[in-house]
Each structure stands twice: as C-alpha cells, then as structure tokens.
Protein backbone atom coordinates (compact mmCIF):
# COMPACT_ATOMS: atom_id res chain seq x y z
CA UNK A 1 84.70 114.83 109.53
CA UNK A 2 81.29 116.25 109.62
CA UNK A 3 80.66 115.38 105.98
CA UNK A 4 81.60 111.89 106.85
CA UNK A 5 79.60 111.68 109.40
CA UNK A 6 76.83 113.45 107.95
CA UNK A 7 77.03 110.78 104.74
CA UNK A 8 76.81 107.67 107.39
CA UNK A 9 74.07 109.24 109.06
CA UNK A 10 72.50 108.92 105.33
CA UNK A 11 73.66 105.39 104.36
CA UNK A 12 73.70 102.23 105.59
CA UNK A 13 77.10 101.13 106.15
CA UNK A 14 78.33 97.79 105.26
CA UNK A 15 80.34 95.82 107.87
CA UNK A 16 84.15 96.02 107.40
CA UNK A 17 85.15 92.73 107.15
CA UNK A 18 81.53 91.80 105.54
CA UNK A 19 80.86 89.79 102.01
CA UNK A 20 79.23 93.08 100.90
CA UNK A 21 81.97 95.79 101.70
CA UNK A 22 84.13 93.02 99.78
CA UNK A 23 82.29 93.16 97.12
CA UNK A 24 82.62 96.86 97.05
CA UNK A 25 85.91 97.21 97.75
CA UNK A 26 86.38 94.46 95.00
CA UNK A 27 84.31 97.36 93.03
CA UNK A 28 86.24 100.40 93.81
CA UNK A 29 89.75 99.04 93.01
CA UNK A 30 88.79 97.74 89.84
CA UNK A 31 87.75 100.45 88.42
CA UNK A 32 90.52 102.36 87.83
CA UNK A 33 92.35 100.29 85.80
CA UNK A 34 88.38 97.86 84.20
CA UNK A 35 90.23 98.69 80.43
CA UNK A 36 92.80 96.01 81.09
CA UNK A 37 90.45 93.54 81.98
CA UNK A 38 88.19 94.32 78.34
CA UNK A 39 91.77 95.46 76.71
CA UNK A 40 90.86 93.21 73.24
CA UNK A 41 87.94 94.91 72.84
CA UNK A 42 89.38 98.28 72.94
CA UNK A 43 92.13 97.57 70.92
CA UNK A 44 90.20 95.52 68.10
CA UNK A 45 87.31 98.56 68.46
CA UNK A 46 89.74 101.35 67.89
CA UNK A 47 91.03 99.21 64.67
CA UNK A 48 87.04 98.49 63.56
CA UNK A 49 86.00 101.45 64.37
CA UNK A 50 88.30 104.19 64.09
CA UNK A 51 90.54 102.58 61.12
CA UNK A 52 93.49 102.45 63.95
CA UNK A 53 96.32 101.05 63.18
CA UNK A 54 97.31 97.68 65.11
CA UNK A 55 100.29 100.30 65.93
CA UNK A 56 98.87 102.90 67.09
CA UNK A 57 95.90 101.10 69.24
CA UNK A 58 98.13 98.84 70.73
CA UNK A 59 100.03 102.62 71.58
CA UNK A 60 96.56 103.96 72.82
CA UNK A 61 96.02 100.86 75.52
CA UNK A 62 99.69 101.19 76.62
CA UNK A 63 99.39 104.69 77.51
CA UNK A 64 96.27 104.39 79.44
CA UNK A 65 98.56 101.84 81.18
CA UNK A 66 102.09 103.47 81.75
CA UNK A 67 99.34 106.04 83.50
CA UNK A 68 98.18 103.87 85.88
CA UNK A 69 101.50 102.72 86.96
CA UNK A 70 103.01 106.09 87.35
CA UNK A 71 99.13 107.06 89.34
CA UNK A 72 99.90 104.54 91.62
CA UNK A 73 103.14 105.09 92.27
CA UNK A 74 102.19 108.74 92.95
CA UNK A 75 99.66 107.87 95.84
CA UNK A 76 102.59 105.57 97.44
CA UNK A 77 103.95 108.25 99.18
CA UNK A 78 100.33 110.10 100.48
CA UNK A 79 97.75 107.38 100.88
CA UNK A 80 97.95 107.42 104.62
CA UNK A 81 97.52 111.05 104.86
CA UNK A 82 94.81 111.35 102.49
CA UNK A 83 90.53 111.57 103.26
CA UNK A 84 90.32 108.05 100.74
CA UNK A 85 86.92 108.36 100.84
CA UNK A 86 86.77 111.92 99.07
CA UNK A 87 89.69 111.44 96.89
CA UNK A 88 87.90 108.61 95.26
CA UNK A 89 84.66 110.47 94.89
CA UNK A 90 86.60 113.04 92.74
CA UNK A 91 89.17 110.25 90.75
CA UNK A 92 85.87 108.44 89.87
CA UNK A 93 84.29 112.11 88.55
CA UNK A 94 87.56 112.53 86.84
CA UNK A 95 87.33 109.09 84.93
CA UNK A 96 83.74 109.81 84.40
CA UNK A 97 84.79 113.02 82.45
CA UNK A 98 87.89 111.42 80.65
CA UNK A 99 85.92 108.90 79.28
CA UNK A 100 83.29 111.19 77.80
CA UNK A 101 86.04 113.84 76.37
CA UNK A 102 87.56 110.12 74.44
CA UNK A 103 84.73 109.71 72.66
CA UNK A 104 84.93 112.73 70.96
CA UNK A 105 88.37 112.69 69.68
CA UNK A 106 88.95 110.69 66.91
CA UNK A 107 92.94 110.94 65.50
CA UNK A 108 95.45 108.28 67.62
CA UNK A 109 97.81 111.36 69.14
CA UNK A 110 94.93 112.86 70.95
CA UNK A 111 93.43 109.62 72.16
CA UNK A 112 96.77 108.66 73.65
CA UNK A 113 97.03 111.65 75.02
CA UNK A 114 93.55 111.64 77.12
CA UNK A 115 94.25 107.89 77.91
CA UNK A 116 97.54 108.63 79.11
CA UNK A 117 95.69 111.10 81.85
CA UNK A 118 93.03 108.68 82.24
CA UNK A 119 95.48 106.10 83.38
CA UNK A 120 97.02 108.30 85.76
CA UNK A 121 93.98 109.00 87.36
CA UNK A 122 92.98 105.61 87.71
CA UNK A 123 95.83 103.84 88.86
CA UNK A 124 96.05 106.72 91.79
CA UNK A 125 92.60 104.99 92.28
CA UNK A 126 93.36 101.76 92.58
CA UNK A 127 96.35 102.71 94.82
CA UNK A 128 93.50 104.06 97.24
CA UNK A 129 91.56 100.57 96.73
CA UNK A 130 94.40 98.49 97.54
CA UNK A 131 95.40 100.20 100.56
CA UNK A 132 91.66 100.02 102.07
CA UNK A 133 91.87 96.24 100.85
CA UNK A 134 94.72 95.97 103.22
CA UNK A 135 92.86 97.10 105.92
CA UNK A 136 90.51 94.43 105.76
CA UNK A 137 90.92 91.21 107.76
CA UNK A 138 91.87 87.60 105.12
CA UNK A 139 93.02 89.79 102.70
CA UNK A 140 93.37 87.41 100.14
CA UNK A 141 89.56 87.07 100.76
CA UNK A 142 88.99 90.14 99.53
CA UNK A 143 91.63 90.47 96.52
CA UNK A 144 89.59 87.28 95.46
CA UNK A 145 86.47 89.27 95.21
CA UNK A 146 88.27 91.83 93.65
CA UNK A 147 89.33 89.14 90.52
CA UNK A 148 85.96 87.41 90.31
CA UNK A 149 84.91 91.06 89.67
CA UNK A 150 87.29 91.85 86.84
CA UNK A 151 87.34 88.71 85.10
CA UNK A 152 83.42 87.92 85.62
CA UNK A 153 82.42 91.25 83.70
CA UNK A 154 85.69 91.78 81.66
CA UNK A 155 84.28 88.52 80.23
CA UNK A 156 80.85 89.94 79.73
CA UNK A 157 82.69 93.07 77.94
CA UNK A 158 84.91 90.95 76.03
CA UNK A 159 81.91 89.37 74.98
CA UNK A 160 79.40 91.84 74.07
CA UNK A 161 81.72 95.09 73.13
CA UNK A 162 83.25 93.55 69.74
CA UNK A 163 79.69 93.67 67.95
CA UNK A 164 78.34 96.77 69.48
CA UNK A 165 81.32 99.18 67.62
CA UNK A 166 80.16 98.19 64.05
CA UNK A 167 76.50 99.73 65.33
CA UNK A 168 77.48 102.58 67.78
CA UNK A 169 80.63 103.07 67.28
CA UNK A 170 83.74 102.88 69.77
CA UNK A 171 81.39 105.30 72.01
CA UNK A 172 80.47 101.90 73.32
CA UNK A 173 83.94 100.98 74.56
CA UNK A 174 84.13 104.21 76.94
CA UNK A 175 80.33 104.20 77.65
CA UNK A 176 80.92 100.77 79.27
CA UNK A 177 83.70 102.33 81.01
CA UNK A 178 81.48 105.18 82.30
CA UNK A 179 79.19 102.61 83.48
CA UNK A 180 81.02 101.02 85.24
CA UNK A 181 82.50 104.09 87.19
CA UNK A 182 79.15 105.74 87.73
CA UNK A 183 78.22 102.36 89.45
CA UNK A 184 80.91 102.25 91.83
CA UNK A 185 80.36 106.22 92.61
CA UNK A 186 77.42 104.94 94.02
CA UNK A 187 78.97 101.84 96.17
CA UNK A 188 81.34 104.36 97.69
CA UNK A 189 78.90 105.55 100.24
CA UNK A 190 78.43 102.53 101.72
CA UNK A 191 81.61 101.73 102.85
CA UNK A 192 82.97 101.82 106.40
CA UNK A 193 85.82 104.17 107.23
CA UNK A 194 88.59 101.68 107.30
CA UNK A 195 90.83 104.62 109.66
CA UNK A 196 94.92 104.28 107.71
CA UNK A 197 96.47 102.41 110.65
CA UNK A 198 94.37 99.64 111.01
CA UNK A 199 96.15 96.41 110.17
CA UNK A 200 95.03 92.91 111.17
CA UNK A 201 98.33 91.11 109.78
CA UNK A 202 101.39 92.76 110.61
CA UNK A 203 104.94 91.30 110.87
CA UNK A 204 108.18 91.59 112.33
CA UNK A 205 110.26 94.35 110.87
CA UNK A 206 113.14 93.56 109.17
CA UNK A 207 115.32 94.45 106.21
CA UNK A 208 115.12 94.37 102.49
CA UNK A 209 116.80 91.39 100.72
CA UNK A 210 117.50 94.06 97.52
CA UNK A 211 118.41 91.45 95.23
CA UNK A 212 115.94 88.88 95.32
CA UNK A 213 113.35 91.82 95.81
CA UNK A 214 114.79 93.32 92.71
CA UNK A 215 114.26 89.51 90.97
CA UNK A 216 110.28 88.96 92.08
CA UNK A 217 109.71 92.65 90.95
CA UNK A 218 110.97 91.86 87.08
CA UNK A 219 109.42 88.49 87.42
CA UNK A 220 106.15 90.36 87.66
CA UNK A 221 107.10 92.47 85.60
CA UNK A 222 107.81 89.97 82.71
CA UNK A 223 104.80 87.98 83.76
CA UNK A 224 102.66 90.99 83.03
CA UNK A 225 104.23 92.25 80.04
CA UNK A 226 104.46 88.85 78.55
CA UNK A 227 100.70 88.32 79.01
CA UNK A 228 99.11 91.75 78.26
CA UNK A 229 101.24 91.56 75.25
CA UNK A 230 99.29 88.30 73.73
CA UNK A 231 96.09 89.27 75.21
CA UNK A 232 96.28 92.71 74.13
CA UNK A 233 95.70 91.24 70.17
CA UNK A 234 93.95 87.98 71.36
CA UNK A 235 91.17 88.77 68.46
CA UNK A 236 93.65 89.48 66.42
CA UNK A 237 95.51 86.48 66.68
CA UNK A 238 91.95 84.46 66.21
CA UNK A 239 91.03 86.35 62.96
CA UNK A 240 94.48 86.00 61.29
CA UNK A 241 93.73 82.33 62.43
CA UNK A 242 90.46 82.32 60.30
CA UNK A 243 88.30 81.88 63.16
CA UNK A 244 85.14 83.40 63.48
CA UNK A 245 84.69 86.65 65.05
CA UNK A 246 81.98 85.69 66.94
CA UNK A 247 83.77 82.73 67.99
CA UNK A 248 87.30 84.75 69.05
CA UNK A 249 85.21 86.84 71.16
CA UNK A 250 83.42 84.65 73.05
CA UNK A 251 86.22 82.25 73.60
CA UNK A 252 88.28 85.33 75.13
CA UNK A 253 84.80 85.88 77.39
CA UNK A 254 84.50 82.70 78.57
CA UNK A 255 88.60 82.27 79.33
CA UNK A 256 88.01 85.28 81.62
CA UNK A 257 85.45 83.33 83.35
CA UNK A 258 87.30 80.00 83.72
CA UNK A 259 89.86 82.45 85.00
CA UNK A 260 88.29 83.01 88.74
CA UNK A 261 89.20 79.19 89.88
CA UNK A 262 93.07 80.45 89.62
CA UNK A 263 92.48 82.75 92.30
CA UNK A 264 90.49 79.86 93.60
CA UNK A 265 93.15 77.50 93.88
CA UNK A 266 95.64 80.36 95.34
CA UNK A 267 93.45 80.52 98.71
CA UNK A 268 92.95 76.65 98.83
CA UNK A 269 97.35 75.80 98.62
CA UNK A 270 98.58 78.90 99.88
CA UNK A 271 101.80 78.67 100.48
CA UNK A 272 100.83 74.80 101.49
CA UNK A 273 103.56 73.65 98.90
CA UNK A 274 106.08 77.05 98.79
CA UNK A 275 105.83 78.93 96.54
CA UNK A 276 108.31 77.86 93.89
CA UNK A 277 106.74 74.53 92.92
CA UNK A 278 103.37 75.89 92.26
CA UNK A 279 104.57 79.64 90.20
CA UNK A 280 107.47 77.10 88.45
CA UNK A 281 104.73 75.16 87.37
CA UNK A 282 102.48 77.86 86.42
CA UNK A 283 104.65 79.79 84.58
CA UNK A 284 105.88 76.65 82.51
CA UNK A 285 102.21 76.00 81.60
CA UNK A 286 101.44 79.78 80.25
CA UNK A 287 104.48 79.81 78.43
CA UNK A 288 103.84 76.53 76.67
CA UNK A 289 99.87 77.37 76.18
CA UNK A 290 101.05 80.43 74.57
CA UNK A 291 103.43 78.74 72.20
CA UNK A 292 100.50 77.02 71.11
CA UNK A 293 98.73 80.05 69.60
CA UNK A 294 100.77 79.55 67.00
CA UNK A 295 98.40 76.72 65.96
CA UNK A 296 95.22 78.83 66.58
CA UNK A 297 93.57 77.55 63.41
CA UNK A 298 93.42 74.00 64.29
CA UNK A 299 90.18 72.70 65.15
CA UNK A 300 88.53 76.24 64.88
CA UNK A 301 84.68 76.08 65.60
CA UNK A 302 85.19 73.32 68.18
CA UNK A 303 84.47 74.35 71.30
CA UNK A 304 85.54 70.82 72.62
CA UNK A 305 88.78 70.75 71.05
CA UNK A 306 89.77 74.19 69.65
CA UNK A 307 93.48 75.32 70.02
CA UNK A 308 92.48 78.62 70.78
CA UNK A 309 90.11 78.65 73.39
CA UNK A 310 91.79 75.77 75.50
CA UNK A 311 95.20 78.05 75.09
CA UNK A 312 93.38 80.83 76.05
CA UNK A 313 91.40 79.22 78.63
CA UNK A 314 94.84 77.87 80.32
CA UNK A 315 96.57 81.04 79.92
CA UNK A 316 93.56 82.98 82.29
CA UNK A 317 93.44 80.17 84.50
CA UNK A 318 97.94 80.66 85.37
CA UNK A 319 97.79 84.03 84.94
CA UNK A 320 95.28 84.97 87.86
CA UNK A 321 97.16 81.95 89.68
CA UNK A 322 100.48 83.36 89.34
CA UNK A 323 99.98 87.00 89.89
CA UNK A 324 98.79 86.32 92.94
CA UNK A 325 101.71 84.34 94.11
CA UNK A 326 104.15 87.25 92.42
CA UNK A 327 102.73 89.82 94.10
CA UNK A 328 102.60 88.39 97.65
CA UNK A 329 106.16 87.43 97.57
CA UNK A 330 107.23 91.08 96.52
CA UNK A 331 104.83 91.68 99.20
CA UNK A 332 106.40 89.09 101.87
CA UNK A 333 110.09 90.89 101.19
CA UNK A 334 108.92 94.02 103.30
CA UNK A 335 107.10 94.57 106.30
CA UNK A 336 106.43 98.29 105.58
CA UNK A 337 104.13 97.89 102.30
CA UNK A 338 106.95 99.91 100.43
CA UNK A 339 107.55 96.68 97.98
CA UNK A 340 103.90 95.73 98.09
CA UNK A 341 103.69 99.07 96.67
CA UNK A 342 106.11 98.72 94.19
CA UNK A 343 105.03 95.10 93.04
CA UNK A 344 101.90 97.05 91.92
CA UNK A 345 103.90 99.44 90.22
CA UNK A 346 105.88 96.69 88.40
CA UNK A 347 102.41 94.68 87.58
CA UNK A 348 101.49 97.93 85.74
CA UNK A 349 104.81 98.63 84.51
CA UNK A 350 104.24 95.14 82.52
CA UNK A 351 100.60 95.71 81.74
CA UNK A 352 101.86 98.70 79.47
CA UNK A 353 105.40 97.56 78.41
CA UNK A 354 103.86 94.23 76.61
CA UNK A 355 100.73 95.58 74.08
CA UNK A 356 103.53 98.56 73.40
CA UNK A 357 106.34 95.94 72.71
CA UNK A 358 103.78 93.66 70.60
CA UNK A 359 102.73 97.39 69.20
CA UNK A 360 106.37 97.71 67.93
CA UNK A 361 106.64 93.84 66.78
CA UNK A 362 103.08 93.58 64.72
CA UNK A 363 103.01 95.89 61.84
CA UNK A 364 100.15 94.95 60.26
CA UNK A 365 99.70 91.13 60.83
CA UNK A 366 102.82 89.32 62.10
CA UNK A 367 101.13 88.01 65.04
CA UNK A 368 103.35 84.96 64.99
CA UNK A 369 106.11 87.15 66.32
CA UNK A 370 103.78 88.35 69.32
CA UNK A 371 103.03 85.19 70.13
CA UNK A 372 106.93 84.45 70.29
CA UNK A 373 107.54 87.35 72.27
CA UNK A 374 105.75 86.30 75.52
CA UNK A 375 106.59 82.93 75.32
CA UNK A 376 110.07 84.06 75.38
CA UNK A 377 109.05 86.45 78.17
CA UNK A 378 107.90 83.93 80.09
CA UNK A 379 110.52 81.72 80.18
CA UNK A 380 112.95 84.39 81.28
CA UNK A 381 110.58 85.10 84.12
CA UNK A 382 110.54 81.32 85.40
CA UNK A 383 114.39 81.45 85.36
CA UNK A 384 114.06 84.72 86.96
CA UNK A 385 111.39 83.80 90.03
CA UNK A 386 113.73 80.40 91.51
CA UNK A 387 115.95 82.68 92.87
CA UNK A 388 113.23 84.77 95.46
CA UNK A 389 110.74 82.17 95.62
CA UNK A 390 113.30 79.56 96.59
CA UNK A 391 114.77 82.05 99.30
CA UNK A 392 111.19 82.90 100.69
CA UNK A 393 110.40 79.12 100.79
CA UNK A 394 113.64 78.47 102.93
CA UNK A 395 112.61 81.23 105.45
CA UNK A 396 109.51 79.27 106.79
C-alpha cells in the first residue's frame, strides 16, 4: 500500500471516470491481445518473411490466441483479490520479453510455442483491463475508447507493417508489439486505484437462463471465429485476387478505421430497438459482405467501387457493431460478471478457432473455401442469436 501510495505521490493521477483514464484504460486492455487487431500483417509477414507456410502462420496467430482465452479465463477466478495495478506492471514486462525472445526464433514449432505463452500472458491482461473498465461509470463509454484504440492503430499497423518485413524483417511485427507495450507501461502510473468492489451499475440478482446463455456464448463464439477466420488471410485473399499489395493493405487499414462508427452506432440505439433487430440485421450483412469476397477481383484499383474494400469496409463496420451487442447480452444473462467473464472467454475462443480452421481449409491458396467457411459460420450464428436475443428483448 505504501508503494501505491508512494507512486501517486509521484504521478499525477487521472480522474476515474475522466476522458484521459479512458483513454488509458482503453490502452491497458488492448494490449494484451494488439496482435489480433494487426493479425494480417503477422500472418502475411511470417509467410514474406520467414517462408511460413499459410499453415503453419495461420497455426502461429491461433496459438497466441487459444492463450489469451485460456489467460483470461485464468484471472476469472482471482481478479478481485489481486494488487491489478502490480500484476499488470509485471504481464506488460512479460510481453515485453516474449516479444523480444520471438524475434529470435525462426522455425514455426518454436514460434508457436512462445506465442502460445505470449497469449496467455496477455489475455490474463486484458482480464485485469476489463475488470477495471467495469469499474468505471458509462461503461460502454469506455469500451468505446477501448475500440477506437484498437482499430485506429491496428489500421495504422495494418497499414505500414506489410512493407517494413521485406526491409527489416518480421522483427518489425514484434517491435511494433513491444512498442506498443512499453507505451502503456508508462500510462499505468497514472491511473486511479479503481478499489475491486466499486460498481456504478449493478442489478438485481437472479438466476442463469443456461440455455439461452449457452446460445449467445456460441453465437459469439461463431461470430468471432467466422470473422478472424477471413480476416486472418484478408491479404491473402486480395493477392490471389490480383490486387495490388499496396492496395490490399491499405484497404484492410482504412476498413479498421471506418470500423469505430460501429461502436458508434452501438451507444447512439442501445438497446433503443432490442437487440434482435439490429444483431439480425448485422449479422445478415457480414455474412453476405463476406460472400462477396469471392468476387475480390472486380473493380480492383477502384477505391470508389472496389469489391474488396467496400466488403471489407462493411465487414469492420458489423463486426465492432455486433460484438458489442453479443457480449452485453452474455453479459445481461448474469448479475455476478461470471458470464460476462465467460463471453470474453468465448470471443477469444473464436478469435483462435477461425485463422486455425481457415489454417486447416487453405493449403496453399484455396481461399475460396475460407471465404465459404465464415459465411457459413455466420449464418449459423444468426439462427443461433434469435433464440437469447429474442428472450432478453421480452424481459424489458
């Protein structure tokens, strides 16, 4: 306590329910887990640059997944006991040093390996962020900071990354990684305490409806795996296509931009319309946009009327939309946190399932069945969803 003390005396802390400890917040959650969020580039670096396999670096981003999902399902059961404060100092040293060990190994079973610990470490981090995001008052406030952060500079890294392997090598993927990391080690100091306990939206207690819960978590599941599957070999898809790779890479940055007014529109409806109307929808329109990858080569240096940036770009825009929704109604069908908890665990669950199913379904260039794979995915998750989000939507 003295330490803690001691480090405030030192720092200027941010107010608690301020833009600024948002923003940090936004920056310690994300952290953990920034890989998904530049996942093409890693995957088409580790194939550029290390003469990967699509196999075995689709294998290599699903392993630094299943670790994050099985890291935050680990801090479930301690995160109210724990200092949060000094476990993330030492997470963010750990993914600091993980990082630099990956850029020394260079053969696919090692790099899965470290990735695989890297993930674990990081999702146990963003368990800590989300449960001091839920300490915060307008929540959703903050876990929209928290996606302009990951799509704004998972853009710029989407971007940028591609053409910086071919001159330093995929050193540059986990540099970026590092950077990002080191940054946030120094955010962490000036954030309040936000004291486990403190909750500024609780609920009447009641129980678990299992089987609807049991539906919204394998919606999200599906919704993730069905997504991180396509977007996993997004440049892929665009150079089978023909397109430039210039051009693939900065459509997938700018997507991730255009991707922040989902979470936009999520705070302006709500639930002003239920929630099955507006995730039916949504779902509907990423399944179809991702059908039409299958025409990626269609108009393909038009940034007016190119297939696959407006599929792409429609795709971000549902998918921040929809998570949201998914995760608040696993969220909504426990006042505990238990299957808020476990909605995370499923989101990351899907994040690693889908570029390892693609992994299995790609050989060495039959992205057409990828693409088939989440649109099929998808539609089993909107036929999956009616049933909770129709049963929430009758409770108000």
């Amino acid at each position: 306590m003295n330490d803690i003390n001691e480090s405030q005396r030192r720092f200027p802390v941010a107010s608690p329910d301020g833009e600024i400890a948002r923003i940090l917040l936004a920056f310690l959650a994300t952290a953990g887990i920034f890989y998904v969020n530049i996942m093409p580039a890693i995957v088409d670096g580790l194939i550029e640059g290390l003469n990967f396999s699509n196999r075995d670096a689709g294998l290599v981003g699903s392993a630094n997944t299943y670790g994050a999902a099985f890291g935050a399902f680990t801090v479930v059961f301690y995160v109210k006991r724990m200092n949060w404060r000094i476990s993330a100092y030492a997470l963010l040293i750990g993914l600091i040093a993980v990082d630099l060990a990956s850029i020394l190994l260079k053969s696919p079973g090692s790099l899965i390996a470290m990735r695989a610990l890297h993930g674990f470490i990081g999702g146990a981090l963003v368990g800590i962020g989300f449960a001091v995001m839920s300490r915060t008052s307008e929540v959703s406030r903050t876990f929209g900071y928290l996606l302009t952060i990951q799509f704004g500079l998972g853009g710029l890294g989407i971007i940028y990354l591609p053409s910086l392997v071919p001159i330093f090598g995929t050193k540059a993927l986990f540099l970026s990684l590092i950077a990002f990391s080191a940054v946030t080690l120094l955010m962490v100091p000036f954030l309040p305490e936000y004291p486990a306990g403190e909750n500024h939206h609780q609920r009447k207690a009641g129980s678990i409806k299992m089987v609807p819960a049991a539906a919204a978590l394998l919606a999200t599941f599906l919704f993730q795996a069905a997504n991180m599957g396509i977007y996993a070999y997004s440049i892929g898809i665009g150079k089978f296509a023909g397109l430039d790779p210039t051009f693939v890479s900065s459509s997938l940055g700018v997507s991730a931009w255009v991707a922040i007014s989902g979470s936009v529109f999520v705070i302006l409806l709500s639930t002003r319309f239920g929630r099955l109307r507006p995730v039916a929808a949504a779902i509907a329109i990423t399944a179809a946009a991702t059908w039409t990858l299958h025409f990626s080569h269609v108009n393909p240096d038009s940034w007016v009327s190119s297939v696959f940036w407006l599929a792409n770009a429609v795709i971000a825009i549902t998918w921040a939309f929809t998570i949201s929704y998914l995760l608040g109604m696993n969220a909504e069908f426990d006042t505990t946190g238990q299957m808020a908890a476990l909605g995370g665990f499923a989101s990351k669950m899907g994040l690693a399932s889908g570029p390892a199913i693609a992994a299995m379904i790609v050989g060495e260039s039959n992205y057409a069945q990828v693409i088939n794979f989440g649109a099929i995915a998808l539609i089993l998750c909107l036929v999956v969803v009616i049933m909770p989000a129709r049963i929430l939507d009758a409770t108000e």
